[in-house]
N, C-alpha and C. Protein backbone atom coordinates (compact mmCIF):
# COMPACT_ATOMS: atom_id res chain seq x y z
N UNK A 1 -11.37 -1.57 6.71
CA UNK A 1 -10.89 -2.04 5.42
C UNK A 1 -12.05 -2.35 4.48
N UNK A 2 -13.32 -2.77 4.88
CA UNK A 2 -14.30 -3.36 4.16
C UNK A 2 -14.93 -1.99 3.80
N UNK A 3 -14.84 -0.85 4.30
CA UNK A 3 -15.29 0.21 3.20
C UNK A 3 -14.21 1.40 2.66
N UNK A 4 -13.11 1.29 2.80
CA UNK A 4 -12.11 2.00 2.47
C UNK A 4 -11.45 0.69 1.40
N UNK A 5 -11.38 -0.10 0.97
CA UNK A 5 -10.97 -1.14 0.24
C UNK A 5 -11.72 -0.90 -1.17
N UNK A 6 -13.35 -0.67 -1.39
CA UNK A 6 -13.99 -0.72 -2.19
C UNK A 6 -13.37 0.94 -2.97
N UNK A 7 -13.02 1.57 -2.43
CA UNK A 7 -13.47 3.24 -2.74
C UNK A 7 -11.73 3.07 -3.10
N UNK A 8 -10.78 2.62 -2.38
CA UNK A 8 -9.60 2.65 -3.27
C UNK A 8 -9.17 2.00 -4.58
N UNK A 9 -9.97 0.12 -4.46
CA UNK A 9 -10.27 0.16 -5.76
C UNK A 9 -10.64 0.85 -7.10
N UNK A 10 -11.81 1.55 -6.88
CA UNK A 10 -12.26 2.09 -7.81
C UNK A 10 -11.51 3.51 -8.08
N UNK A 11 -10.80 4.18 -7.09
CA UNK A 11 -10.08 5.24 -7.17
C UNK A 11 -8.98 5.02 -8.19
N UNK A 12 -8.50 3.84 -8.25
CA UNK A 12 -7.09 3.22 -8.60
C UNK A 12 -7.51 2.86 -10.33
N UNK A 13 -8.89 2.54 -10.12
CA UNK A 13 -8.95 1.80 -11.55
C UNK A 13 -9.71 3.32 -12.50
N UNK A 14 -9.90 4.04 -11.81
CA UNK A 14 -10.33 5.61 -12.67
C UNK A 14 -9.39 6.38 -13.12
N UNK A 15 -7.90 6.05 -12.42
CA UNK A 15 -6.89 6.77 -12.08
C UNK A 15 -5.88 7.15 -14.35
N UNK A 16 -5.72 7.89 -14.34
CA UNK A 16 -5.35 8.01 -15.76
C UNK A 16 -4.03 7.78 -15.99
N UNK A 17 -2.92 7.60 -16.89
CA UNK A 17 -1.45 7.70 -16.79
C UNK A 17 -0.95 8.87 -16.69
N UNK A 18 -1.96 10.28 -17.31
CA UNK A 18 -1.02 11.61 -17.13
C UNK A 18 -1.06 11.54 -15.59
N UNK A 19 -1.97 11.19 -14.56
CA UNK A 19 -1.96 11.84 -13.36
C UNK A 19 -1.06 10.43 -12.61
N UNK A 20 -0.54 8.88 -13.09
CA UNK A 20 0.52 8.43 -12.31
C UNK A 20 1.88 9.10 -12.83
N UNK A 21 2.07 10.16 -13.55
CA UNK A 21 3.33 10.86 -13.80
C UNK A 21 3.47 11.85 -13.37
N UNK A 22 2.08 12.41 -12.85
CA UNK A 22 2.45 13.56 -12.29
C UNK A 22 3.02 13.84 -11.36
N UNK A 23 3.69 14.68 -10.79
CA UNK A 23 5.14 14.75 -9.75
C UNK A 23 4.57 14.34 -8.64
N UNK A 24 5.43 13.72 -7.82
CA UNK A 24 4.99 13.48 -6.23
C UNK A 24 4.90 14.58 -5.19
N UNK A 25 3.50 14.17 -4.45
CA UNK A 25 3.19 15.25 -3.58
C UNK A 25 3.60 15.11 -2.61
N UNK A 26 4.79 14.07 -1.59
CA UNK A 26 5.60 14.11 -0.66
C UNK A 26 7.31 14.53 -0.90
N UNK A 27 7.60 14.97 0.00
CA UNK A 27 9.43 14.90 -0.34
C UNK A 27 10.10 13.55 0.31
N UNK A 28 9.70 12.51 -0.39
CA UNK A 28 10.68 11.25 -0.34
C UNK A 28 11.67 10.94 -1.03
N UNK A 29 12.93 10.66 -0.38
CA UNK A 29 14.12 10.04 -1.61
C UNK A 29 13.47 9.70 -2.82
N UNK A 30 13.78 9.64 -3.70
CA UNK A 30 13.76 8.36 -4.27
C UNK A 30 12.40 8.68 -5.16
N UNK A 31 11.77 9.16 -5.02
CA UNK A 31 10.00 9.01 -4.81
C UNK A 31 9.38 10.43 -6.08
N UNK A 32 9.14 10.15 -7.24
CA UNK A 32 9.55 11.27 -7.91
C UNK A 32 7.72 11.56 -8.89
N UNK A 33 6.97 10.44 -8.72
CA UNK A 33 5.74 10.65 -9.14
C UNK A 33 4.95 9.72 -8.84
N UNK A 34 3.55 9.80 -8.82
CA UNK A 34 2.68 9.26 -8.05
C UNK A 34 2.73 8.12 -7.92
N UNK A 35 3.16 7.44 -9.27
CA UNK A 35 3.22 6.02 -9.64
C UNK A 35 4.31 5.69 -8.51
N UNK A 36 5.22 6.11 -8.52
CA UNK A 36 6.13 5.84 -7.38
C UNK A 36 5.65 6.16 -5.81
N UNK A 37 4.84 6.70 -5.45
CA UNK A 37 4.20 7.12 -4.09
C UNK A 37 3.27 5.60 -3.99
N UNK A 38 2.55 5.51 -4.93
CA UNK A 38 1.52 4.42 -4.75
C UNK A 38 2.50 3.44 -4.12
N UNK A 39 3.55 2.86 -5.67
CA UNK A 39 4.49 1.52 -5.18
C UNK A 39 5.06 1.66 -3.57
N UNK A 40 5.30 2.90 -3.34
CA UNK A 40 5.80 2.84 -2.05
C UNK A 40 5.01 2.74 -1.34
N UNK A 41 3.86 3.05 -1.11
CA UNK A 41 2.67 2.90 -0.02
C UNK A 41 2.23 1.35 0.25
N UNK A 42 2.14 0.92 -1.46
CA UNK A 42 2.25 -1.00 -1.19
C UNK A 42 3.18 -1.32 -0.66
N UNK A 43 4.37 -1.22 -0.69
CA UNK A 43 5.52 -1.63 0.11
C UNK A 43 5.39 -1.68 1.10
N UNK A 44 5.37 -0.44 1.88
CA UNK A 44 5.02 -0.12 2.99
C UNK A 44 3.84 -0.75 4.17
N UNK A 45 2.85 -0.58 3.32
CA UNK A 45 1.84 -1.38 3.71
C UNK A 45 1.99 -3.21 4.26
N UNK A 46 2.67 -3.51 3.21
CA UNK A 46 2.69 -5.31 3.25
C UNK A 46 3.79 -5.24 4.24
N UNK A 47 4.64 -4.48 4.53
CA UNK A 47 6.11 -4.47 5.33
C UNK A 47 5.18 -4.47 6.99
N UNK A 48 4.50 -3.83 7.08
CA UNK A 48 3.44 -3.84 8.28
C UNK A 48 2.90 -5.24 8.36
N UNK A 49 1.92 -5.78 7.07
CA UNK A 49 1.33 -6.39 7.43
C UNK A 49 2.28 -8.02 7.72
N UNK A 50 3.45 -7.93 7.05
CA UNK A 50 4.52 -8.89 7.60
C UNK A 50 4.64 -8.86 9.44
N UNK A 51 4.57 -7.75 9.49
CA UNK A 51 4.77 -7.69 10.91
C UNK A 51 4.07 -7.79 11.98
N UNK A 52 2.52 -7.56 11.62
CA UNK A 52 1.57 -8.28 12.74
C UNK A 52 1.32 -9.56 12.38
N UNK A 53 1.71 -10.54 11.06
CA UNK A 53 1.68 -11.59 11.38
C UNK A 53 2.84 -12.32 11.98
N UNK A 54 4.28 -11.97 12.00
CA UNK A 54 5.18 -12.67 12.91
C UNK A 54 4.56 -12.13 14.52
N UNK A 55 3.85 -11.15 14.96
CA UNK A 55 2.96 -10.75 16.60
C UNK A 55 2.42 -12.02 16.37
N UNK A 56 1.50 -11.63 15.49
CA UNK A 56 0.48 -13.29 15.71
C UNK A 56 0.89 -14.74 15.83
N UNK A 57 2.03 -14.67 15.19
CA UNK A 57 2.68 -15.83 15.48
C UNK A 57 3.33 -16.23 16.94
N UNK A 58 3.92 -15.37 16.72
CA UNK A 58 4.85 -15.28 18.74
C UNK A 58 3.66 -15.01 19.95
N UNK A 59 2.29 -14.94 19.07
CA UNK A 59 0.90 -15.21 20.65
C UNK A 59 0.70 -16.24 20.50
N UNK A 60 0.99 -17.16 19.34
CA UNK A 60 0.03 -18.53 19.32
C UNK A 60 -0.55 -18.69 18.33
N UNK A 61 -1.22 -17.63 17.77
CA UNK A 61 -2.28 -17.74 16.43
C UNK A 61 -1.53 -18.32 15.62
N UNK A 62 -2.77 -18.84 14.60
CA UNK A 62 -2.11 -19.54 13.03
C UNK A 62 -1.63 -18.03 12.25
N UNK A 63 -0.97 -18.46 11.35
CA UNK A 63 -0.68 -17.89 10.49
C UNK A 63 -1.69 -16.85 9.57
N UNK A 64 -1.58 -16.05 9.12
CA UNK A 64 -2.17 -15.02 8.23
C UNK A 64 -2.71 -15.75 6.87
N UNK A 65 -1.71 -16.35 6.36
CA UNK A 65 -2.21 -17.20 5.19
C UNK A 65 -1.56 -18.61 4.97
N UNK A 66 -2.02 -19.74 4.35
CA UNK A 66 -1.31 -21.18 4.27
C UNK A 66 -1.41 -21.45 5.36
C-alpha cells in the first residue's frame, strides 16, 4: 500500500473529466463509465476492508479505527 497508494493518488489527481466519461472497460451491471468503475472499486474496496476488521475483532485485536 505504501507504494501503490502514492502512484494512485497522483494517477487520480491527473485524471481529466473527458476520460471519467469515457465508457467502462468492464461488463458490469450497472457500471457504464469510468467514473462509475472507480466508485465501484471504492465500494468494493472498503466492503473488504469492513471485513478484516470484524476478523480482527473476533481474534481479539482492537479495532481498525476509534
Amino acid at each position: 500500500m505504501r507504494e501503490v497508494s502514492p502512484k494512485l493518488r497522483g494517477a487520480l489527481a491527473a485524471i481529466t473529466e473527458a476520460e471519467l466519461i469515457r465508457p467502462a472497460s468492464l461488463p458490469i451491471p450497472g457500471i457504464n463509465t469510468l467514473m462509475d468503475e472507480l466508485a465501484f472499486f471504492a465500494l468494493h474496496e472498503s466492503y473488504h476492508v469492513g471485513q478484516l476488521a470484524y476478523i480482527r475483532k473476533s481474534l481479539g485485536y482492537p479495532g481498525l479505527a476509534g
